[in-house]
C-alpha atoms as a PDB file:
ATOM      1  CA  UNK A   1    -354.110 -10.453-170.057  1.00  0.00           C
ATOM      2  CA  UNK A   2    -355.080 -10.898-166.278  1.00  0.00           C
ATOM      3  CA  UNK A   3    -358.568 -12.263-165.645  1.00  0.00           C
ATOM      4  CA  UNK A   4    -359.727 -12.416-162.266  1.00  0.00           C
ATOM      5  CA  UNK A   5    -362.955 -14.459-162.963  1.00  0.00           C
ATOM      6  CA  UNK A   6    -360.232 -17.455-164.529  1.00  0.00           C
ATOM      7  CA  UNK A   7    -358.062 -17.129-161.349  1.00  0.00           C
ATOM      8  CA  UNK A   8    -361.369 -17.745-158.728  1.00  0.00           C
ATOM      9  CA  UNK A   9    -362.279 -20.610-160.764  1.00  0.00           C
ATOM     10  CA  UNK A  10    -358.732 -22.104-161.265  1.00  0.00           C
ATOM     11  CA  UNK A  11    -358.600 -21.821-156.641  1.00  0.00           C
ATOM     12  CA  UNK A  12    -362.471 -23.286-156.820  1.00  0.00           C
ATOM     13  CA  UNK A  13    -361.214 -26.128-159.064  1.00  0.00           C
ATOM     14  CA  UNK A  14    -358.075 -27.110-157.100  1.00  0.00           C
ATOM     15  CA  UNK A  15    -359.920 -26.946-153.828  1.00  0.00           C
ATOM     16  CA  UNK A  16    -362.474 -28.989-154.820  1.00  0.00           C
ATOM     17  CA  UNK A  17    -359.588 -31.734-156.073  1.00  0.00           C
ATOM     18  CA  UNK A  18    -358.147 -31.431-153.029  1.00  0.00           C
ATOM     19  CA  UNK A  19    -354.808 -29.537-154.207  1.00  0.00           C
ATOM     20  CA  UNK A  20    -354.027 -26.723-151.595  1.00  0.00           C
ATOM     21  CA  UNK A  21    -355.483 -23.239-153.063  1.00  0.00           C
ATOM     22  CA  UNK A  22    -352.011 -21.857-152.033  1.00  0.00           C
ATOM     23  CA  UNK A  23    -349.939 -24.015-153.746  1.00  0.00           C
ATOM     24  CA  UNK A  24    -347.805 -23.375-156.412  1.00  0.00           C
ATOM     25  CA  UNK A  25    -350.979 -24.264-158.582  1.00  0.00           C
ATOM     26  CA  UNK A  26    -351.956 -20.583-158.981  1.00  0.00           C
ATOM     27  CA  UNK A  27    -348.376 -20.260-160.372  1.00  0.00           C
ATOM     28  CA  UNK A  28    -349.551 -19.148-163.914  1.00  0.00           C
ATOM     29  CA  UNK A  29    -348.335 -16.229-165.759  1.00  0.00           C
ATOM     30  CA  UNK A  30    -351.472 -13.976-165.786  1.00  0.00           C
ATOM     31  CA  UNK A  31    -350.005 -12.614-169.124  1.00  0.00           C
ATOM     32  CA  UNK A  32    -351.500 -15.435-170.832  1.00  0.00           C
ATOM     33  CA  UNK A  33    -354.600 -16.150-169.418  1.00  0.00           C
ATOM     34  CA  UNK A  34    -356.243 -16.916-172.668  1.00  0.00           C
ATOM     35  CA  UNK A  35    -353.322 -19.342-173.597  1.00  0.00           C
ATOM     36  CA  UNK A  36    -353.845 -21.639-170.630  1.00  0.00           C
ATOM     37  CA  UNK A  37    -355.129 -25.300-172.144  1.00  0.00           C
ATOM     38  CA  UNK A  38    -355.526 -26.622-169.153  1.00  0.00           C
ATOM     39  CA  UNK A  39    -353.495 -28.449-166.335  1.00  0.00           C
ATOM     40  CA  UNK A  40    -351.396 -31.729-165.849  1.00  0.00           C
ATOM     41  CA  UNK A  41    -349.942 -33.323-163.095  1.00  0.00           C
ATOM     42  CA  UNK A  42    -346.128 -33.557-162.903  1.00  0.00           C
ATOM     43  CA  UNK A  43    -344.820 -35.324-159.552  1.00  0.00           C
ATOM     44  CA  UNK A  44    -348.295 -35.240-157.889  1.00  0.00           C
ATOM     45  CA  UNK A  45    -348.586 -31.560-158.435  1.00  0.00           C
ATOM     46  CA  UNK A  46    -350.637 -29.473-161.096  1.00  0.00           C
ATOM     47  CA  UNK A  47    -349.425 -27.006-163.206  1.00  0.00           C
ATOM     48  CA  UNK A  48    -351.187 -24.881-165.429  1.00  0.00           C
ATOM     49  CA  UNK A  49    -350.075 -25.791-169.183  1.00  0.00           C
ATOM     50  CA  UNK A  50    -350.229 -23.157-172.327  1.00  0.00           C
ATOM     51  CA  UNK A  51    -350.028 -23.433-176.046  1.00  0.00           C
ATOM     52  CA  UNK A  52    -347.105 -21.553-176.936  1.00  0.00           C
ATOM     53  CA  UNK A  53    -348.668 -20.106-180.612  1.00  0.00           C
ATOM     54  CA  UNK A  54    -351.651 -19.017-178.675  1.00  0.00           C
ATOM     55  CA  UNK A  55    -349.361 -17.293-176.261  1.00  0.00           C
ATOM     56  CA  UNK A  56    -347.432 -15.961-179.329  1.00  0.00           C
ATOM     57  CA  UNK A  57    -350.750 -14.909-180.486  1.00  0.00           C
ATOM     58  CA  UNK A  58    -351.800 -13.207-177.358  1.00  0.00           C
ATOM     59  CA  UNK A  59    -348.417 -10.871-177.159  1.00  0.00           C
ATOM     60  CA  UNK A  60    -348.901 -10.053-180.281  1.00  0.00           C
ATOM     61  CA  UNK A  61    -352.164  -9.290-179.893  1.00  0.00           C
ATOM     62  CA  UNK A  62    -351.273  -7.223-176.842  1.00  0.00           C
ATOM     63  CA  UNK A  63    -348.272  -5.341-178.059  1.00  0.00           C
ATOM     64  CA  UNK A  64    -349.905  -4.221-181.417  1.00  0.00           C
ATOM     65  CA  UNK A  65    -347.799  -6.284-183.238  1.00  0.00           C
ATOM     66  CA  UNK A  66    -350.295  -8.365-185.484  1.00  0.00           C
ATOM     67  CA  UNK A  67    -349.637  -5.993-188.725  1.00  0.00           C
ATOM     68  CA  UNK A  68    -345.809  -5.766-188.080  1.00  0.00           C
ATOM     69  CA  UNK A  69    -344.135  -6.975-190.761  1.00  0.00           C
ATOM     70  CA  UNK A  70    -341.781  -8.994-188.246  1.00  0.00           C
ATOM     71  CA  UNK A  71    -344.664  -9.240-185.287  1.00  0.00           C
ATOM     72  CA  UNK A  72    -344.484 -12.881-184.771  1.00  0.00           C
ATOM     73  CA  UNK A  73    -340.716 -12.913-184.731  1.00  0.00           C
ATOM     74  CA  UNK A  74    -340.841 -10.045-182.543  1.00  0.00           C
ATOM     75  CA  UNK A  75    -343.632 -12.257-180.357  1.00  0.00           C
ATOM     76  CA  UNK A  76    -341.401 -15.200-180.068  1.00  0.00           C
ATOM     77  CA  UNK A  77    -338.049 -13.462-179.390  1.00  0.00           C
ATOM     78  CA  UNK A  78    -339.450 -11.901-176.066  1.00  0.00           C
ATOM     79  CA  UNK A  79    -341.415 -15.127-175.008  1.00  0.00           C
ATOM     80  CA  UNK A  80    -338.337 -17.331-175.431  1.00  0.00           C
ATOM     81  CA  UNK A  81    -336.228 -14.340-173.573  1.00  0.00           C
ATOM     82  CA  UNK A  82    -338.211 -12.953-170.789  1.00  0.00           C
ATOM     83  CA  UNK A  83    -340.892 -16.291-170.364  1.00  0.00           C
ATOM     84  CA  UNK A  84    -339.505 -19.345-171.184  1.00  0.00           C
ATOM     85  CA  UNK A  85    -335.691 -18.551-170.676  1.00  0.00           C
ATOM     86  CA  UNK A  86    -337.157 -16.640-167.387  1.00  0.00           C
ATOM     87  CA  UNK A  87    -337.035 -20.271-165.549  1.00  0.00           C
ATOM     88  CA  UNK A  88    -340.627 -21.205-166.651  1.00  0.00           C
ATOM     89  CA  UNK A  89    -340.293 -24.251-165.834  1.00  0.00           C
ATOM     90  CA  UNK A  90    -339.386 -26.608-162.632  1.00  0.00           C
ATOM     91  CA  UNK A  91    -341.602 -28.159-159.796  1.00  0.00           C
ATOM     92  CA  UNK A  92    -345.211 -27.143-159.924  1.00  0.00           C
ATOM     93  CA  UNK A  93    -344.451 -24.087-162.163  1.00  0.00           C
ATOM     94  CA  UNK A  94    -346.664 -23.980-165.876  1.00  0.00           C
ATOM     95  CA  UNK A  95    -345.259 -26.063-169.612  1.00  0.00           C
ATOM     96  CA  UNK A  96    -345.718 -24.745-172.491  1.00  0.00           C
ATOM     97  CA  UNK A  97    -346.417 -26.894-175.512  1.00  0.00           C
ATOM     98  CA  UNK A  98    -346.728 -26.811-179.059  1.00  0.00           C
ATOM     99  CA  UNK A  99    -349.657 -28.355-180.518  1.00  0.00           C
ATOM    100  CA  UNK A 100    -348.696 -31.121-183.450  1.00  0.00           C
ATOM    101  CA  UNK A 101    -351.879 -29.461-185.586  1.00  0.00           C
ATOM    102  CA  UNK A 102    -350.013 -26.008-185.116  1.00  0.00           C
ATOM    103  CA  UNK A 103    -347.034 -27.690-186.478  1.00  0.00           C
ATOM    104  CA  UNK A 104    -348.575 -29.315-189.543  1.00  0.00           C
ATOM    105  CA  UNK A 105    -350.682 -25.903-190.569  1.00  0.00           C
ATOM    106  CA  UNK A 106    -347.024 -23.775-189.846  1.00  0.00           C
ATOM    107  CA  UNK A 107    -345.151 -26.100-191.700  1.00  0.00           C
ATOM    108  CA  UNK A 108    -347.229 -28.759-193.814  1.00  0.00           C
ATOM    109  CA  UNK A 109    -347.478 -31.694-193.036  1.00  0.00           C
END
């Protein structure tokens, strides 16, 4: 879900370190801004980086789908279609990672 008060603060941020307001910085996919973590730098550019079961969590969230029997298979299917196989990735656009602790409670550890 877009939120404008996240976006002014992400430009205020990169201004004040110096990164270009118009740069590919504000390249985030305002679909998930609850799922940003935070940002990295990757070739001496920051991109925003999200938690991928948080941005599961958010479609599903979105979409109605938290009581569907199949809602988080449903969830992933279209992130890994329309997001991440949607050339998410490449210079100065977001990553998306999974966090180990999301692993271990999915899976055991």
């Amino acid at each position: 879900m877009y939120d404008e008060k996240l976006r002014k603060a992400i430009a205020e941020w990169a201004e004040e370190e110096g990164y270009d307001k118009d740069y590919p910085i504000l390249y985030y996919n305002h679909s998930y801004d609850k799922s940003i973590i935070g940002f990295i730098e990757v070739d001496g550019v920051p991109v925003a980086l999200y938690s991928l079961e948080s941005m599961i969590q958010e479609y599903m969230e979105d979409e109605d789908l938290l009581n569907e029997e199949d809602g988080y298979e449903q969830a992933i299917e279209w992130i890994e279609y329309n997001t991440l196989g949607a050339g998410f990735s490449g210079k100065g656009l977001p990553r998306v990672i999974t966090n180990i602790e999301e692993i271990k409670e999915r899976y055991g550890e």
